[in-house]
Protein backbone atom coordinates (compact mmCIF):
# COMPACT_ATOMS: atom_id res chain seq x y z
CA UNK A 1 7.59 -14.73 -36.26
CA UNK A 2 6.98 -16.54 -39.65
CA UNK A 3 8.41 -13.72 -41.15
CA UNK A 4 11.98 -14.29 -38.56
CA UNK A 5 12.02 -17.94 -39.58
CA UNK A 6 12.56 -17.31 -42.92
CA UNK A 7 15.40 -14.97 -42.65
CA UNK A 8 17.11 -16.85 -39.78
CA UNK A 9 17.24 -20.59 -42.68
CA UNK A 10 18.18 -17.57 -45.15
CA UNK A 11 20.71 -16.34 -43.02
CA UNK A 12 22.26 -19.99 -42.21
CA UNK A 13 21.61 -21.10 -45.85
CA UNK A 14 23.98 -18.16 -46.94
CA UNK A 15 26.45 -19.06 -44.05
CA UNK A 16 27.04 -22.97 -45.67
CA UNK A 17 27.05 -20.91 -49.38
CA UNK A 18 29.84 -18.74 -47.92
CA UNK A 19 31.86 -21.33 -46.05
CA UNK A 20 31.91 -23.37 -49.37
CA UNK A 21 33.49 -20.71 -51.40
CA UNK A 22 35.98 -19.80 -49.00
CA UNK A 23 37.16 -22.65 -48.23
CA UNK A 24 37.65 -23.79 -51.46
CA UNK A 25 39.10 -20.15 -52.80
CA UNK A 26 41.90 -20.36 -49.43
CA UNK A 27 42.85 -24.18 -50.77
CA UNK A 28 43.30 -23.10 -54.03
CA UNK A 29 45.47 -20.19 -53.24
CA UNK A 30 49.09 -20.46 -53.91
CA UNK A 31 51.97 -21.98 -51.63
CA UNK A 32 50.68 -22.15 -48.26
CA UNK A 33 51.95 -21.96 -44.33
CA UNK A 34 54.10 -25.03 -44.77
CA UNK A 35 55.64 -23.67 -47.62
CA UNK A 36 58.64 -22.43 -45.58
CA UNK A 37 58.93 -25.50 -43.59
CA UNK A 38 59.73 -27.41 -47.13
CA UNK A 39 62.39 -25.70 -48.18
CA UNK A 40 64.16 -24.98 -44.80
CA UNK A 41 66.75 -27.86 -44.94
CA UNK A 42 66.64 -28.53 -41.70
CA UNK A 43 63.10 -29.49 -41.59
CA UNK A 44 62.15 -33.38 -42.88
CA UNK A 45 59.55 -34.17 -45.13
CA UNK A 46 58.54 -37.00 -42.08
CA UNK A 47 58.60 -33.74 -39.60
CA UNK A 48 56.36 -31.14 -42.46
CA UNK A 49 53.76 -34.53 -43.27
CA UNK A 50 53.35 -35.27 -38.71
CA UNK A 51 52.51 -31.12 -38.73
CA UNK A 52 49.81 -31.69 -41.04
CA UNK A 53 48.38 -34.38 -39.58
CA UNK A 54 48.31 -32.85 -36.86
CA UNK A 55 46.21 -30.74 -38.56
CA UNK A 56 43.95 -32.40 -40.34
CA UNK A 57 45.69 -31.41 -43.61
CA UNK A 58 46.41 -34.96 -44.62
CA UNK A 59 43.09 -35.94 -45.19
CA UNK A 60 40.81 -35.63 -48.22
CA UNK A 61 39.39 -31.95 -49.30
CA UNK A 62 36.08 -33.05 -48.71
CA UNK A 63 36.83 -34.76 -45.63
CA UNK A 64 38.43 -31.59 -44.13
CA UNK A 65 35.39 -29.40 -44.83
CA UNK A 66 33.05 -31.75 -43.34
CA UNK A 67 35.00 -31.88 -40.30
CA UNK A 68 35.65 -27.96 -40.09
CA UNK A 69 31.84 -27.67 -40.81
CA UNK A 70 31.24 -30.09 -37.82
CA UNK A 71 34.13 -27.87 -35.52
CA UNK A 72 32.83 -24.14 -36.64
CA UNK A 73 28.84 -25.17 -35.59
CA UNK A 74 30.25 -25.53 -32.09
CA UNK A 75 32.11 -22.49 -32.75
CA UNK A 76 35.44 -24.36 -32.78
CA UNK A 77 37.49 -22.70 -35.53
CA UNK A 78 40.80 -24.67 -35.01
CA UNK A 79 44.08 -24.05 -33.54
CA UNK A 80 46.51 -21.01 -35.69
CA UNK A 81 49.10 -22.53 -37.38
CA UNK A 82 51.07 -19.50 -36.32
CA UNK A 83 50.42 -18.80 -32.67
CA UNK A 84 49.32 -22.67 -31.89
CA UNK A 85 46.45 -20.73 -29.86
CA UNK A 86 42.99 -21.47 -30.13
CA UNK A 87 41.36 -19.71 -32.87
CA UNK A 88 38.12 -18.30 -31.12
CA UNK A 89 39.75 -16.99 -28.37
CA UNK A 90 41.78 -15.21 -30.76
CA UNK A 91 39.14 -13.63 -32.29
CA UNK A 92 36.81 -13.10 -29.52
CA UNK A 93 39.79 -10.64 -28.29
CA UNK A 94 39.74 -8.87 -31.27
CA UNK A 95 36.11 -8.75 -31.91
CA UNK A 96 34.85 -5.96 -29.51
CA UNK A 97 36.53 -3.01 -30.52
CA UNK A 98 36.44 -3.80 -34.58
CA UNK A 99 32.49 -3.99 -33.49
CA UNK A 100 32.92 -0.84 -31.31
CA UNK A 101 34.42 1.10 -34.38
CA UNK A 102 32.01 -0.05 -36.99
CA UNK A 103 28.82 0.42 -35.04
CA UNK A 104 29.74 3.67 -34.29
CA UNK A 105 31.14 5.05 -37.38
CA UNK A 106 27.72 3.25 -39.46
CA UNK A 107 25.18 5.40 -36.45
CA UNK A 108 27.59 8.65 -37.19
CA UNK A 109 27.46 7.86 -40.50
CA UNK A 110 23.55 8.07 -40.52
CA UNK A 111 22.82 10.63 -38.35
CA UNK A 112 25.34 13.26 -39.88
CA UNK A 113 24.39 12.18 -43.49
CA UNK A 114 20.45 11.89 -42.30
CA UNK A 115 21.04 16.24 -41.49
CA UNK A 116 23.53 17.38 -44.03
CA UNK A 117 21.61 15.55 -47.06
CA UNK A 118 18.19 17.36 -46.09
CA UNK A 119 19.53 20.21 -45.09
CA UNK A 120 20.94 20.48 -48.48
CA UNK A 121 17.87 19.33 -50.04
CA UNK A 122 15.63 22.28 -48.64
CA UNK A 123 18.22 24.47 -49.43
CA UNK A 124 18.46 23.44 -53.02
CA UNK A 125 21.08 25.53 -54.88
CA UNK A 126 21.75 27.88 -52.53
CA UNK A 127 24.73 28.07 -50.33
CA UNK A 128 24.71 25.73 -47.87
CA UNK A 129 23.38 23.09 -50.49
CA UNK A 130 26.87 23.73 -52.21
CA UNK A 131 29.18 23.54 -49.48
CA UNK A 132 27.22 20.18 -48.39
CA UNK A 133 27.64 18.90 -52.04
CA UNK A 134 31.47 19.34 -52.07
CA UNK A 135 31.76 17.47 -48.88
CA UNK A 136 30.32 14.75 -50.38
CA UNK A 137 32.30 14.74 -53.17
CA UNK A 138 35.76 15.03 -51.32
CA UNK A 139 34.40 12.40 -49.43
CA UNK A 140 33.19 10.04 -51.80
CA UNK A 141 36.51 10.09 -53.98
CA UNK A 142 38.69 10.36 -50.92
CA UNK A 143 40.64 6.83 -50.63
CA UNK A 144 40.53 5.40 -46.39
CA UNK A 145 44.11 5.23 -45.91
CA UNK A 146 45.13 8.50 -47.79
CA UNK A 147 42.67 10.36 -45.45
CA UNK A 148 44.15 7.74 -42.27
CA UNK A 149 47.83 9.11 -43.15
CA UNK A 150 46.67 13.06 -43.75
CA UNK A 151 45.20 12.79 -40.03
CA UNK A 152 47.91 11.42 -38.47
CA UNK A 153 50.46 13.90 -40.38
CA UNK A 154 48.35 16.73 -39.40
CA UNK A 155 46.39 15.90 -35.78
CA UNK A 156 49.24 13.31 -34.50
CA UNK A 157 52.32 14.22 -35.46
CA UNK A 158 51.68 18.17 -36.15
CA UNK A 159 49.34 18.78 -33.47
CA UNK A 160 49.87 16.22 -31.23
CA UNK A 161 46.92 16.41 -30.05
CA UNK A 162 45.72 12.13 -30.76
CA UNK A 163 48.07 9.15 -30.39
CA UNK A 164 49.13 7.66 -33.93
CA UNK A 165 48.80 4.58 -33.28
CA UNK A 166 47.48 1.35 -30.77
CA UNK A 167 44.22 1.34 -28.23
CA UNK A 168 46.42 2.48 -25.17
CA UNK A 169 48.92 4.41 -23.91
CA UNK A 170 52.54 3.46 -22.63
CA UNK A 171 51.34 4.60 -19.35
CA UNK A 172 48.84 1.16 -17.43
CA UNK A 173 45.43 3.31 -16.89
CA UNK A 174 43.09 0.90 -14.70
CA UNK A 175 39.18 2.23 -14.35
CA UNK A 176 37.23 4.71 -16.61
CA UNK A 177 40.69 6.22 -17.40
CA UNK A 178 40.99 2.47 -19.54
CA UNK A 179 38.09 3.12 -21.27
CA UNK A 180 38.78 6.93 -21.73
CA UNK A 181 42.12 6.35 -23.05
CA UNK A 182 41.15 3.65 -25.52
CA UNK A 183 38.14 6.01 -26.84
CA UNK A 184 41.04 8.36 -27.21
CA UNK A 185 43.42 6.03 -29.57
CA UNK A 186 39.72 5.58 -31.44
CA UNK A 187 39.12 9.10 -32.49
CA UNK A 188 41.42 9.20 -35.62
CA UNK A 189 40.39 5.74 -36.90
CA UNK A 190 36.34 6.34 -36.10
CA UNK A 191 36.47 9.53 -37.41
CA UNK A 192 38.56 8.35 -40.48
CA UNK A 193 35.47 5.70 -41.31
CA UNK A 194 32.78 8.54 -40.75
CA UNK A 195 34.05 10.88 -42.89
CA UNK A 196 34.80 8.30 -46.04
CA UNK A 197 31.19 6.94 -45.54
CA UNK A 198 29.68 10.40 -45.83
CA UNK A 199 30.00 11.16 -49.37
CA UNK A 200 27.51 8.30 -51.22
CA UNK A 201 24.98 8.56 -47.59
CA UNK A 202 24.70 12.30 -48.26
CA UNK A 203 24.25 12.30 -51.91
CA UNK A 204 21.64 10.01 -51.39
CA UNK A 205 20.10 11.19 -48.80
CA UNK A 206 19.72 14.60 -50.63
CA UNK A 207 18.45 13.14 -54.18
CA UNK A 208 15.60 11.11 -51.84
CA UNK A 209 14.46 14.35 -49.89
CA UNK A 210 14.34 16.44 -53.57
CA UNK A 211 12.22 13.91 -54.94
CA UNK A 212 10.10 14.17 -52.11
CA UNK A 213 9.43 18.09 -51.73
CA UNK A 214 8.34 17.22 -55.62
CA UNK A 215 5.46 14.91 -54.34
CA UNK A 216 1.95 15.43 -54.71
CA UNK A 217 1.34 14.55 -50.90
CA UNK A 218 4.11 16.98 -49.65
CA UNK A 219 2.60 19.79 -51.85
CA UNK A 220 -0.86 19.10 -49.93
CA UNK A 221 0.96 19.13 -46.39
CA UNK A 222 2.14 22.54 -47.93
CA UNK A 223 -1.46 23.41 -48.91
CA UNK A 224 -2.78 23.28 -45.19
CA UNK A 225 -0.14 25.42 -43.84
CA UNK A 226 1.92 22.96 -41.99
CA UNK A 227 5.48 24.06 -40.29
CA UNK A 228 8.80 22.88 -41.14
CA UNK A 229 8.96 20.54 -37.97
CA UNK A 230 5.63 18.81 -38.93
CA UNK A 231 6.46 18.79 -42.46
CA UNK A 232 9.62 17.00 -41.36
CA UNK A 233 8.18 14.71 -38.94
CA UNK A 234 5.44 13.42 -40.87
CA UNK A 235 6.36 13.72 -44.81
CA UNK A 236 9.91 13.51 -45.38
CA UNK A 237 11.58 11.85 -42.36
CA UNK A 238 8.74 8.69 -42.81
CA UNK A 239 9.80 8.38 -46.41
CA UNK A 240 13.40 8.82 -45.99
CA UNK A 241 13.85 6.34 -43.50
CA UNK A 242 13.22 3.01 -45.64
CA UNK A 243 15.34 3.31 -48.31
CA UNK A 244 18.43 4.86 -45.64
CA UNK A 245 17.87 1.79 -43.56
CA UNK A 246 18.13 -0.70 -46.56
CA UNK A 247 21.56 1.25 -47.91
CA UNK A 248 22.87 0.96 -44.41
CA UNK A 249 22.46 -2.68 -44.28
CA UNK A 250 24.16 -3.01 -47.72
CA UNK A 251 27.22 -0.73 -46.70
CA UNK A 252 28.34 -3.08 -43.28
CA UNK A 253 30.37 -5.25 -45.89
CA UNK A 254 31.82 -1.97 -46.90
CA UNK A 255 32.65 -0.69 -43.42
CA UNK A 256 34.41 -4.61 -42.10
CA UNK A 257 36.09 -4.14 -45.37
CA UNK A 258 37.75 -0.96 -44.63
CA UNK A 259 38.31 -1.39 -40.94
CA UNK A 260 41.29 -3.98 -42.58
CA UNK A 261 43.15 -1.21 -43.62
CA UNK A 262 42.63 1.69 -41.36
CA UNK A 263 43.59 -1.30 -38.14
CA UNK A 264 46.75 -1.91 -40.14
CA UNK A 265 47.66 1.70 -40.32
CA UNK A 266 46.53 2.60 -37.13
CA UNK A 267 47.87 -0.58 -35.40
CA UNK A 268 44.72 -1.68 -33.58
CA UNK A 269 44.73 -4.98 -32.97
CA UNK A 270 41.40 -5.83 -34.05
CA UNK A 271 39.76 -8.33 -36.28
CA UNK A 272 41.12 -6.44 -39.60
CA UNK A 273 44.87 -6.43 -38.57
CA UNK A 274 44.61 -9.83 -37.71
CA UNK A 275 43.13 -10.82 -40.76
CA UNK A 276 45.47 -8.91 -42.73
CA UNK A 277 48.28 -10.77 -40.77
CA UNK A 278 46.95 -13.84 -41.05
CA UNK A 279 46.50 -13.39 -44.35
CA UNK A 280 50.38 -12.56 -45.22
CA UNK A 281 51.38 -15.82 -43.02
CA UNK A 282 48.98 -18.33 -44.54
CA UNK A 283 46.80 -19.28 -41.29
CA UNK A 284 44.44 -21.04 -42.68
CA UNK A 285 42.45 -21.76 -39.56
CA UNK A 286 42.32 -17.95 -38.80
CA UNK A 287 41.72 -16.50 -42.09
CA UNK A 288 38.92 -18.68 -42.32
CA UNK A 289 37.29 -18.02 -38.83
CA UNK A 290 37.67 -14.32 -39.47
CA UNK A 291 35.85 -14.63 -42.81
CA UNK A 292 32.72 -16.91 -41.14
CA UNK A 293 32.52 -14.65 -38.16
CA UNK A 294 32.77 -11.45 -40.43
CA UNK A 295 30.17 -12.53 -42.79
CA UNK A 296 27.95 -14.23 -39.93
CA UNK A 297 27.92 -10.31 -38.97
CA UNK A 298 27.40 -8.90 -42.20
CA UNK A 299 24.37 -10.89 -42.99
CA UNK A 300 22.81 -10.78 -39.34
CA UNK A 301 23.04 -6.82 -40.08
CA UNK A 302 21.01 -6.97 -43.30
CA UNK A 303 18.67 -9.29 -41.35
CA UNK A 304 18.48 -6.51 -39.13
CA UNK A 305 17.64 -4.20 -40.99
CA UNK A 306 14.89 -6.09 -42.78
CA UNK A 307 13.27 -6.60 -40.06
CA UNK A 308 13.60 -2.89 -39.06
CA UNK A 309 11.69 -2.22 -42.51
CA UNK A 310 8.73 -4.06 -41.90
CA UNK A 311 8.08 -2.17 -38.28
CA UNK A 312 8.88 1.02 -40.04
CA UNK A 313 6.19 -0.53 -43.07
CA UNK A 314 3.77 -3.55 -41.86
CA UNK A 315 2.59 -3.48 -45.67
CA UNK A 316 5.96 -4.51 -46.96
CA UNK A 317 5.88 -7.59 -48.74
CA UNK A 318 6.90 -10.20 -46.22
CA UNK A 319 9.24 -12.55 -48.61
């Protein structure tokens, strides 16, 4: 419990860090949402100056981060300059299937990676430890939306055998066919994500499992005639799992990050495409919401995955 404390002030003292910097980095930023509104003629410097107080954006800097500090701990991120629609909700619509595609590209990710990378290692330089090594490297230098353009060229438009873009088809499906079809739509994008994550996981995953089949203590399981299974359950899988876990927790920045790109290219209107869009039209309000709520995630993750450490290891230094 002590141990959850500490993380959770951690966790909320990182949250006030990161609100700082962003807000101060999206005020500094060149021209801004109004910018249009000044030099349409038809628009009066009375009419632009009522907008922003309206706002809030007529008040001091410091004044306007206290009060959006005071508005996000109730979860109130504002009103879009854009839509004029409340900021959560907008968001909170966009949330679930950016969370959908993440979560299951990162437990992909680590299963596929967890097999290919020992696989590989107990097969050092053999066969199947090459063709496993060049997957990792097409993956690891592959860039997301190169690989997001050869699928839909080859699967979507080729094939036809995946939609190229959106969650649903033209046709209304109502049921289990709704969440069929949108699993559908999801395919190229997941799989996308799970194939560029591959490359470093595997890698990784191998150069842990070589170093230990070179342990004294794996040597001794060896000694007492132990099978692969047991030699898997108890010796490697146990020592792999740590270090994965803590890689994992570092690569969900990585992952949100990406999911910006492959939602704009895919046209899945998730919380990447509308940050991205947000982003090209100055809303303030919803840039910054996306950034709170996306780092709120990113940090809660690692937090996770702490705590997933210490069950996996009571010893581990609880700092």
């Amino acid at each position: 419990m002590k141990t959850f404390i500490q993380k959770l002030f951690y966790l909320l003292f990182m949250l006030l860090l990161i609100s700082v910097i962003s807000f101060l980095a999206i005020h500094s930023a060149p021209n801004s949402f109004f910018g249009a509104g000044e030099l349409n003629p038809n628009m009066t410097k009375e009419a632009i100056e009522r907008l922003k107080a309206v706002y809030g954006l007529d008040k001091s800097l410091t004044m306007q981060y206290v009060d959006w500090v005071k508005n996000i701990a109730t979860l109130n991120f504002g009103i879009s300059f854009v839509s004029g629609q409340d900021v959560s909700s907008e968001i909170l619509k966009r949330l679930p299937v950016t969370l959908i595609m993440n979560i299951t590209a990162l437990i992909a990710v680590f299963a596929i990676s967890l097999y290919l990378g020992v696989k590989a290692a107990l097969s050092y330089e053999q066969k199947s430890d090459y063709i496993i090594r060049q997957i990792s490297l097409v993956s690891f230098s592959m860039p997301s939306f190169y690989l997001a353009l050869l699928f839909i060229i080859f699967f979507s438009v080729n094939l036809n055998l995946f939609p190229i873009s959106g969650l649903h088809s033209i046709e209304e499906k109502t049921g289990l066919f709704y969440y069929t079809d949108m699993a559908w739509h999801l395919i190229l994008p997941v799989g996308v994500m799970i194939f560029v994550g591959l490359g470093s996981m595997i890698i990784y995953v191998r150069s842990l499992t070589l170093e230990i089949l070179k342990s004294d203590y794996y040597y001794f399981a060896l000694s007492r005639g132990l099978d692969k299974a047991k030699l898997l359950r108890y010796y490697i899988f146990p020592n792999l799992l740590p270090p994965i876990i803590t890689l994992l927790g570092l690569s969900l920045p990585g992952l949100i990050g990406g999911s910006v790109i492959l939602e704009s290219i895919f046209g899945i209107e998730g919380m990447g495409q509308l940050f991205f869009m947000s982003a090209l039209s100055r809303d303030y309000p919803i840039i910054m919401g996306t950034l709170m709520i996306t780092s709120f995630l990113t940090l809660l993750g690692n937090m996770i995955a702490d705590l997933i450490l210490l069950r996996l290891n009571p010893y581990m230094k609880r700092s």
